[in-house]
PDB file of N, CA and C in Angstrom:
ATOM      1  N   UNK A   1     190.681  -6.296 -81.348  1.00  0.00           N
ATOM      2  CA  UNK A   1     192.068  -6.305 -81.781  1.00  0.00           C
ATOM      3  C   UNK A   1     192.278  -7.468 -82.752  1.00  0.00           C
ATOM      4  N   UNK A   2     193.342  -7.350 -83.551  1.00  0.00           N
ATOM      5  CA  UNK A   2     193.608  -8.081 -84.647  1.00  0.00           C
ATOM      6  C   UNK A   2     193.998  -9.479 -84.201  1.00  0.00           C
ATOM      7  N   UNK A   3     193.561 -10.619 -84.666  1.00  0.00           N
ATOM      8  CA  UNK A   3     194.437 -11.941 -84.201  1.00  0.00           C
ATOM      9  C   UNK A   3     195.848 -12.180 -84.442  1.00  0.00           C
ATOM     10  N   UNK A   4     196.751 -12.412 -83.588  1.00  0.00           N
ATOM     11  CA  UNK A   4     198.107 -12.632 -83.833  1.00  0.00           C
ATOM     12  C   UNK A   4     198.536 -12.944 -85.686  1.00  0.00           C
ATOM     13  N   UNK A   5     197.875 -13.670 -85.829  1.00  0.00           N
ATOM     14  CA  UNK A   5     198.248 -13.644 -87.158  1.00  0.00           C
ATOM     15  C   UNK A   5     198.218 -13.472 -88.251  1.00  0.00           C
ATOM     16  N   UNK A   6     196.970 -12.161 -88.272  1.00  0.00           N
ATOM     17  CA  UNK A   6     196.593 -10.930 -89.023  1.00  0.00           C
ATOM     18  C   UNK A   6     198.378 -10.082 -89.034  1.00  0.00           C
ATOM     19  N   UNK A   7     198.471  -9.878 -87.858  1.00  0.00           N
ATOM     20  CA  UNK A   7     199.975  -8.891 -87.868  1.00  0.00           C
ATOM     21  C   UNK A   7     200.874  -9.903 -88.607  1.00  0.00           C
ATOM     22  N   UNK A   8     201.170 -10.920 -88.029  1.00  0.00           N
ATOM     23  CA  UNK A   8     202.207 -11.998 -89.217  1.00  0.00           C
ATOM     24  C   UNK A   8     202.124 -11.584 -90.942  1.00  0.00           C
ATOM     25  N   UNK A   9     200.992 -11.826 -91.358  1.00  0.00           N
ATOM     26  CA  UNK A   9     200.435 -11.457 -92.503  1.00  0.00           C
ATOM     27  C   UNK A   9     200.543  -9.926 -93.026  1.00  0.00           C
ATOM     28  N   UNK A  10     200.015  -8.932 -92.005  1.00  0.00           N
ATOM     29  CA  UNK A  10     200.386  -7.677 -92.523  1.00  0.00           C
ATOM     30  C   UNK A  10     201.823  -7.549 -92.587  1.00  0.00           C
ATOM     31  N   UNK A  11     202.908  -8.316 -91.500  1.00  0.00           N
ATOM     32  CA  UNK A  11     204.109  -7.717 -91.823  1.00  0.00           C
ATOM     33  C   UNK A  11     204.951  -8.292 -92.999  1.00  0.00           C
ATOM     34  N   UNK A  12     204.777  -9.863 -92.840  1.00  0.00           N
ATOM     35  CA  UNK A  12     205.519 -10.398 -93.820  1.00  0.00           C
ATOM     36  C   UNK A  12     205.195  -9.932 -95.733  1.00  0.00           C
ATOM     37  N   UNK A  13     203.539 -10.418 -95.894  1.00  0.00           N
ATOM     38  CA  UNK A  13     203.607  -9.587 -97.031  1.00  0.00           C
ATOM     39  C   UNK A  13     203.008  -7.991 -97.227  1.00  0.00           C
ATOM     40  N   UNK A  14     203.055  -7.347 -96.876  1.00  0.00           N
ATOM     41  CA  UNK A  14     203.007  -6.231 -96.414  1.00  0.00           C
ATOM     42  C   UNK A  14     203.581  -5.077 -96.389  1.00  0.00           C
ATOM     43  N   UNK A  15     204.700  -5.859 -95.376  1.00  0.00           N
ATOM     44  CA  UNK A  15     205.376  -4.786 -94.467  1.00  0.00           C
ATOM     45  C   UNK A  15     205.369  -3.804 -93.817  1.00  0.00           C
ATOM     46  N   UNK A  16     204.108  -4.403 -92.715  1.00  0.00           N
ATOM     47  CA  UNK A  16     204.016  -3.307 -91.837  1.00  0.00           C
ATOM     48  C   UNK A  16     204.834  -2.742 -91.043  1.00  0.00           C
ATOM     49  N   UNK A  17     206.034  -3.485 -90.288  1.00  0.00           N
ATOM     50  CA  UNK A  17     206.873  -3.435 -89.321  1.00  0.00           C
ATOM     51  C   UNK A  17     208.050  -2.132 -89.855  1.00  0.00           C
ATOM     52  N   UNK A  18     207.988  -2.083 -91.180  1.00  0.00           N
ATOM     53  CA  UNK A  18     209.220  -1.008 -91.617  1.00  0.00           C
ATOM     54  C   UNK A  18     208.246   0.190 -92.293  1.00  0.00           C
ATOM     55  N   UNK A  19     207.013   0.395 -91.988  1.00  0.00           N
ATOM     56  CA  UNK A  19     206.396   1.280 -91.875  1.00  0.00           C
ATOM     57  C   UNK A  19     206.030   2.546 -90.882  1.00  0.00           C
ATOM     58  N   UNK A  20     206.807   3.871 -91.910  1.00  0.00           N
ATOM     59  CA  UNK A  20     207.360   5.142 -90.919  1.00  0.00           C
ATOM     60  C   UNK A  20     206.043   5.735 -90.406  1.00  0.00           C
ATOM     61  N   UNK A  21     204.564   5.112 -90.825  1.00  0.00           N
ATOM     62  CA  UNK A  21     203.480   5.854 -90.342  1.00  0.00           C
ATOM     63  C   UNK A  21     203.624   5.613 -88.792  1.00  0.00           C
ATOM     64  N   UNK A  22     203.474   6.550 -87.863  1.00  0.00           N
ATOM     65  CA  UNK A  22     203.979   6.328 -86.953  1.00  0.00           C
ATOM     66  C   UNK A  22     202.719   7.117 -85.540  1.00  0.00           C
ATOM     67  N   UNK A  23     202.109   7.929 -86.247  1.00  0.00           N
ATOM     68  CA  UNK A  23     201.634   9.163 -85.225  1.00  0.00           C
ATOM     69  C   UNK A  23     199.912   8.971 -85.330  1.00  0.00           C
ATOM     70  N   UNK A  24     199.350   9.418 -84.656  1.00  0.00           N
ATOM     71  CA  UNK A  24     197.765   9.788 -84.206  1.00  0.00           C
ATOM     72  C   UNK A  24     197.329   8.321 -84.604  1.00  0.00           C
ATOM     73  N   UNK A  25     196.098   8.402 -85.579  1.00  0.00           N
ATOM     74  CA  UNK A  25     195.559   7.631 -86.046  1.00  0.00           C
ATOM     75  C   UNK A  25     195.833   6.559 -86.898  1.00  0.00           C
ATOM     76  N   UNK A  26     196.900   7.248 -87.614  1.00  0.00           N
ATOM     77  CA  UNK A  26     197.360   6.424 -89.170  1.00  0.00           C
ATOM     78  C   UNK A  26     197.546   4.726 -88.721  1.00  0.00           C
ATOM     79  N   UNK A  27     198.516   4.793 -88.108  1.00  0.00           N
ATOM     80  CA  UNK A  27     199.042   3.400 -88.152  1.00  0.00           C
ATOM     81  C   UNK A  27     197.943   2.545 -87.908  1.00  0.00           C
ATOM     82  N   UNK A  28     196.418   3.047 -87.127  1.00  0.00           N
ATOM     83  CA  UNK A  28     195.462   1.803 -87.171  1.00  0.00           C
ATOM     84  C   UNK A  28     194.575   2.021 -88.530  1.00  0.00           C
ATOM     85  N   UNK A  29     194.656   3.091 -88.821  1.00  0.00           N
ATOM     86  CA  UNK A  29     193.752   3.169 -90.272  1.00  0.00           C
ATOM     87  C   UNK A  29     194.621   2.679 -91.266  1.00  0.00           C
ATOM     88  N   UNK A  30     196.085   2.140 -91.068  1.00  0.00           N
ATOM     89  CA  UNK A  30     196.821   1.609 -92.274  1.00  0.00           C
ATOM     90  C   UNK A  30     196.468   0.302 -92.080  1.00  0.00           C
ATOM     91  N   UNK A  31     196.615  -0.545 -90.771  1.00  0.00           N
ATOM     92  CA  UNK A  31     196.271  -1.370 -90.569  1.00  0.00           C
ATOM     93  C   UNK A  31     194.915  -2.179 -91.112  1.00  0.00           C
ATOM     94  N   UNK A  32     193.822  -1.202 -90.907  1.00  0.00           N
ATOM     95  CA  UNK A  32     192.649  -1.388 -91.266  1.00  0.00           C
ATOM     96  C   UNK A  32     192.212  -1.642 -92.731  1.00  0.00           C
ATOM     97  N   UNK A  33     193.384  -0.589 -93.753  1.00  0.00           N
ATOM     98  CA  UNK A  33     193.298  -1.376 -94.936  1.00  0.00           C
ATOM     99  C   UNK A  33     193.714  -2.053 -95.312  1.00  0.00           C
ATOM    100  N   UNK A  34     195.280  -2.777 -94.369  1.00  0.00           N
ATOM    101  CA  UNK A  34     195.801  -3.911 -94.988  1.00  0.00           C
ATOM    102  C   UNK A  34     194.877  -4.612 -94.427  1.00  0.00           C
ATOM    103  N   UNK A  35     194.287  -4.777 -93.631  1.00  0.00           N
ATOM    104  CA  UNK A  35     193.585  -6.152 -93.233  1.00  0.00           C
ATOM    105  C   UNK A  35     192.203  -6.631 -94.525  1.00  0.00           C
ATOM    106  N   UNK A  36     191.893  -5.010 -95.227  1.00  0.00           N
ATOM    107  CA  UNK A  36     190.737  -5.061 -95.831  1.00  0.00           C
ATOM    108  C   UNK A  36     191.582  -5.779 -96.900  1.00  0.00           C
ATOM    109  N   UNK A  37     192.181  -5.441 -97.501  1.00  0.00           N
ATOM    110  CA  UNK A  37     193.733  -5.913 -98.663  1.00  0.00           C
ATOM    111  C   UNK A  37     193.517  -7.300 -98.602  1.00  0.00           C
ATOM    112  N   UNK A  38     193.954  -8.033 -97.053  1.00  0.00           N
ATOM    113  CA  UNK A  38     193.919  -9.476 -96.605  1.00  0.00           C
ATOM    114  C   UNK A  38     192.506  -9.821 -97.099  1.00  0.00           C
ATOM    115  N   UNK A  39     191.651  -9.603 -96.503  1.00  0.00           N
ATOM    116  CA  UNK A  39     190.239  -9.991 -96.922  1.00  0.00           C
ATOM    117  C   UNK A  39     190.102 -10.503 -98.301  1.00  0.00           C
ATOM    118  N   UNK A  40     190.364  -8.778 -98.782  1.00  0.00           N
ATOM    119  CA  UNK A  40     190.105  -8.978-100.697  1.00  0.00           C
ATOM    120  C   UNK A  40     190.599 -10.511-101.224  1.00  0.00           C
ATOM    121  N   UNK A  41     192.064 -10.873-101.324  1.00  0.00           N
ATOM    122  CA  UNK A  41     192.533 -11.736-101.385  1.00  0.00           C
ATOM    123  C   UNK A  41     191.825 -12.828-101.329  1.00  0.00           C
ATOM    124  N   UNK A  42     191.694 -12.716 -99.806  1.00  0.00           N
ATOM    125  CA  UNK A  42     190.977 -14.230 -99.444  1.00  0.00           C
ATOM    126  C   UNK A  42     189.720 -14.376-100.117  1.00  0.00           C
ATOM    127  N   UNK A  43     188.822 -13.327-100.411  1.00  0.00           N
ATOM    128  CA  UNK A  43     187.939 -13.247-100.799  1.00  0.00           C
ATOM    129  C   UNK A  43     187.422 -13.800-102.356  1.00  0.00           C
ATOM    130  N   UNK A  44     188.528 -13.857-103.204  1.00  0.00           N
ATOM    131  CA  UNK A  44     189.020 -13.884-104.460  1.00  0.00           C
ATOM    132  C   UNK A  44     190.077 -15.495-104.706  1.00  0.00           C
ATOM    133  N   UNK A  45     189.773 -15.920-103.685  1.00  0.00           N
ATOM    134  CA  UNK A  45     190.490 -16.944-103.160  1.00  0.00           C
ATOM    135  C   UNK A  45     191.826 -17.264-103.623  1.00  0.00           C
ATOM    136  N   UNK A  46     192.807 -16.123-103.115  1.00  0.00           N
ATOM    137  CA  UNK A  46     194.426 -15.869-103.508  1.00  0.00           C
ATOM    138  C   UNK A  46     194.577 -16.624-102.213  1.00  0.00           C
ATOM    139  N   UNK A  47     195.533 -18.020-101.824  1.00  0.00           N
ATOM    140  CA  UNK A  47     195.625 -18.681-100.828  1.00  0.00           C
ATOM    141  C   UNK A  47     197.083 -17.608-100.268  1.00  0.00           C
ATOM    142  N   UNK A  48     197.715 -17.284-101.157  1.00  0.00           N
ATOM    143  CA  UNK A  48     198.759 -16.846-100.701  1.00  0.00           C
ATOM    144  C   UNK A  48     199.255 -15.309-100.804  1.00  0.00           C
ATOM    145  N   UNK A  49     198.522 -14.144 -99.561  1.00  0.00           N
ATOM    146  CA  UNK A  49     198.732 -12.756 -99.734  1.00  0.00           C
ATOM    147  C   UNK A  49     199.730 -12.531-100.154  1.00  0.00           C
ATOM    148  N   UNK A  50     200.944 -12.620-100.449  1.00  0.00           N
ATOM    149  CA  UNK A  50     202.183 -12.201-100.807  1.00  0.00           C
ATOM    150  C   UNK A  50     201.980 -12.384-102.531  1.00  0.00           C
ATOM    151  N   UNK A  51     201.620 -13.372-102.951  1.00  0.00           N
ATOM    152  CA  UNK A  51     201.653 -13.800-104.126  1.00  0.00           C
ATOM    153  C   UNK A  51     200.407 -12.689-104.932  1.00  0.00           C
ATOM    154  N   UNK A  52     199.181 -12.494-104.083  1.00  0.00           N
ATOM    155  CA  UNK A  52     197.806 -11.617-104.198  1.00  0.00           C
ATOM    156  C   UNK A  52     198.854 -10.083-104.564  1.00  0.00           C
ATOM    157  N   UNK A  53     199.385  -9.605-103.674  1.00  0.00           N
ATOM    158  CA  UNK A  53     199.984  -8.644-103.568  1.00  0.00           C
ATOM    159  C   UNK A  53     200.740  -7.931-104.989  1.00  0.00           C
ATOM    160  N   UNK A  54     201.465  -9.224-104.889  1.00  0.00           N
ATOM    161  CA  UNK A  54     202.394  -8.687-106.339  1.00  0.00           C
ATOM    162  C   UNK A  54     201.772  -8.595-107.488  1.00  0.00           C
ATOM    163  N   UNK A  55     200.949  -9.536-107.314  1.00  0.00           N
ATOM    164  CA  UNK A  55     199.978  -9.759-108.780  1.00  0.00           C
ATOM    165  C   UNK A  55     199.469  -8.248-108.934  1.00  0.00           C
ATOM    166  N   UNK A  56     198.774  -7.996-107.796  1.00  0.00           N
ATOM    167  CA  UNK A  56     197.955  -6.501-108.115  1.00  0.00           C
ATOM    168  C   UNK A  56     198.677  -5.484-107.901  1.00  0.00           C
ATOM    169  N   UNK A  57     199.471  -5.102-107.331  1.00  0.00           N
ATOM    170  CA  UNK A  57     200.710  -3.994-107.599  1.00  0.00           C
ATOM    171  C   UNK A  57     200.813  -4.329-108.910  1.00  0.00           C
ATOM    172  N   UNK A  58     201.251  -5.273-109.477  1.00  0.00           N
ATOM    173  CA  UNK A  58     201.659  -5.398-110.937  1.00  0.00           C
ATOM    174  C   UNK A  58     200.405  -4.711-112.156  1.00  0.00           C
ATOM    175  N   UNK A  59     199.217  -5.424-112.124  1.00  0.00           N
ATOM    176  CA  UNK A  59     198.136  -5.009-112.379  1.00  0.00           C
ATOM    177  C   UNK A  59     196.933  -4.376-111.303  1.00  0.00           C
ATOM    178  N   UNK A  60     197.101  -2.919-111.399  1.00  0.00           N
ATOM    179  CA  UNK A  60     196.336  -2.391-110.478  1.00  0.00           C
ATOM    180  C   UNK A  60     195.008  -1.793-111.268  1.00  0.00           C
ATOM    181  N   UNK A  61     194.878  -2.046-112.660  1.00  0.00           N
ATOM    182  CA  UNK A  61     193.341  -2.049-113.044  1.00  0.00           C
ATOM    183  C   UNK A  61     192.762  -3.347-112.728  1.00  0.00           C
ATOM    184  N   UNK A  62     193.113  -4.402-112.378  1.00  0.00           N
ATOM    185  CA  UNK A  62     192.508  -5.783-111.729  1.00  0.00           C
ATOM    186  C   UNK A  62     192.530  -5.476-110.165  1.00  0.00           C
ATOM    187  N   UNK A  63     192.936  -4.697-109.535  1.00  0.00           N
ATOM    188  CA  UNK A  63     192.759  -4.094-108.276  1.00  0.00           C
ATOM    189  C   UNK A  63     191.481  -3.603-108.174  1.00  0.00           C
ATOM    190  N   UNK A  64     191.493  -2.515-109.100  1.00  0.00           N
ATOM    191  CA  UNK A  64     190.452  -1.711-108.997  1.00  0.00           C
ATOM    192  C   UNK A  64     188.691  -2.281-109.644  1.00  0.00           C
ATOM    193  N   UNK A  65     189.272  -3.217-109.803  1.00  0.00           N
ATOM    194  CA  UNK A  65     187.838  -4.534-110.008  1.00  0.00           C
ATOM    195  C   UNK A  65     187.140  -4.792-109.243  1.00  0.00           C
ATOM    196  N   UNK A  66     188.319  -5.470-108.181  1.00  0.00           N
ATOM    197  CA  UNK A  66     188.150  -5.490-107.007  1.00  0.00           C
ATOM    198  C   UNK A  66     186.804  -4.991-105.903  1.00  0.00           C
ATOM    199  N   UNK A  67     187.240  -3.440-105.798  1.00  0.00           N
ATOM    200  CA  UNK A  67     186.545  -2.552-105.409  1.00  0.00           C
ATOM    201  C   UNK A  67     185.442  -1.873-106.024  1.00  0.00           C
ATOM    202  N   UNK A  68     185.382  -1.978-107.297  1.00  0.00           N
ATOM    203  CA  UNK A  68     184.564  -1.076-108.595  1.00  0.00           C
ATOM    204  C   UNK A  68     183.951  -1.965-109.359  1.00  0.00           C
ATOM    205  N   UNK A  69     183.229  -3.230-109.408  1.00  0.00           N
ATOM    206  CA  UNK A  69     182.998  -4.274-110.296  1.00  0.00           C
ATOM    207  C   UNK A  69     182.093  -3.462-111.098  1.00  0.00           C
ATOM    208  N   UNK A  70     182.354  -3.728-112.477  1.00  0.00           N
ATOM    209  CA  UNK A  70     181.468  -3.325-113.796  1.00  0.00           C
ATOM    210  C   UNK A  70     181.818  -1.947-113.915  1.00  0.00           C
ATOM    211  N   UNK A  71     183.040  -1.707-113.333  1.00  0.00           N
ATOM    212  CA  UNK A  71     183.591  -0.440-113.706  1.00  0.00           C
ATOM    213  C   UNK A  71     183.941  -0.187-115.596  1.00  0.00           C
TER     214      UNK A  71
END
């Protein structure tokens, strides 16, 4: 299970908590990619997910870097 403050993180920048996925599986497989989301970030050393977030919503071909390098 996730550490308490994995969920802090998914909800605040996130927003998991006002998320209608609600049934079977989803809500842990949503989970599972925000946490991967969290990772990326950290990984890329964005100290601050919220700030990571907007940046790449904003630019989502630097997202897809991310995941696809030498795309």
């Amino acid at each position: 299970m996730a550490h308490q403050g994995h969920h802090h993180i998914r909800d605040i920048a996130l927003a998991e908590d006002a998320s209608k996925i609600r049934t079977g599986t989803a809500p842990r497989a949503m989970a599972t990619f925000r946490n991967f989301a969290i990772a990326l970030a950290r990984f890329t050393a964005w100290t601050n997910t919220a700030e990571a977030t907007d940046y790449y919503r904003s630019h989502s071909d630097h997202a897809l870097d991310l995941i696809q390098p030498g795309r």
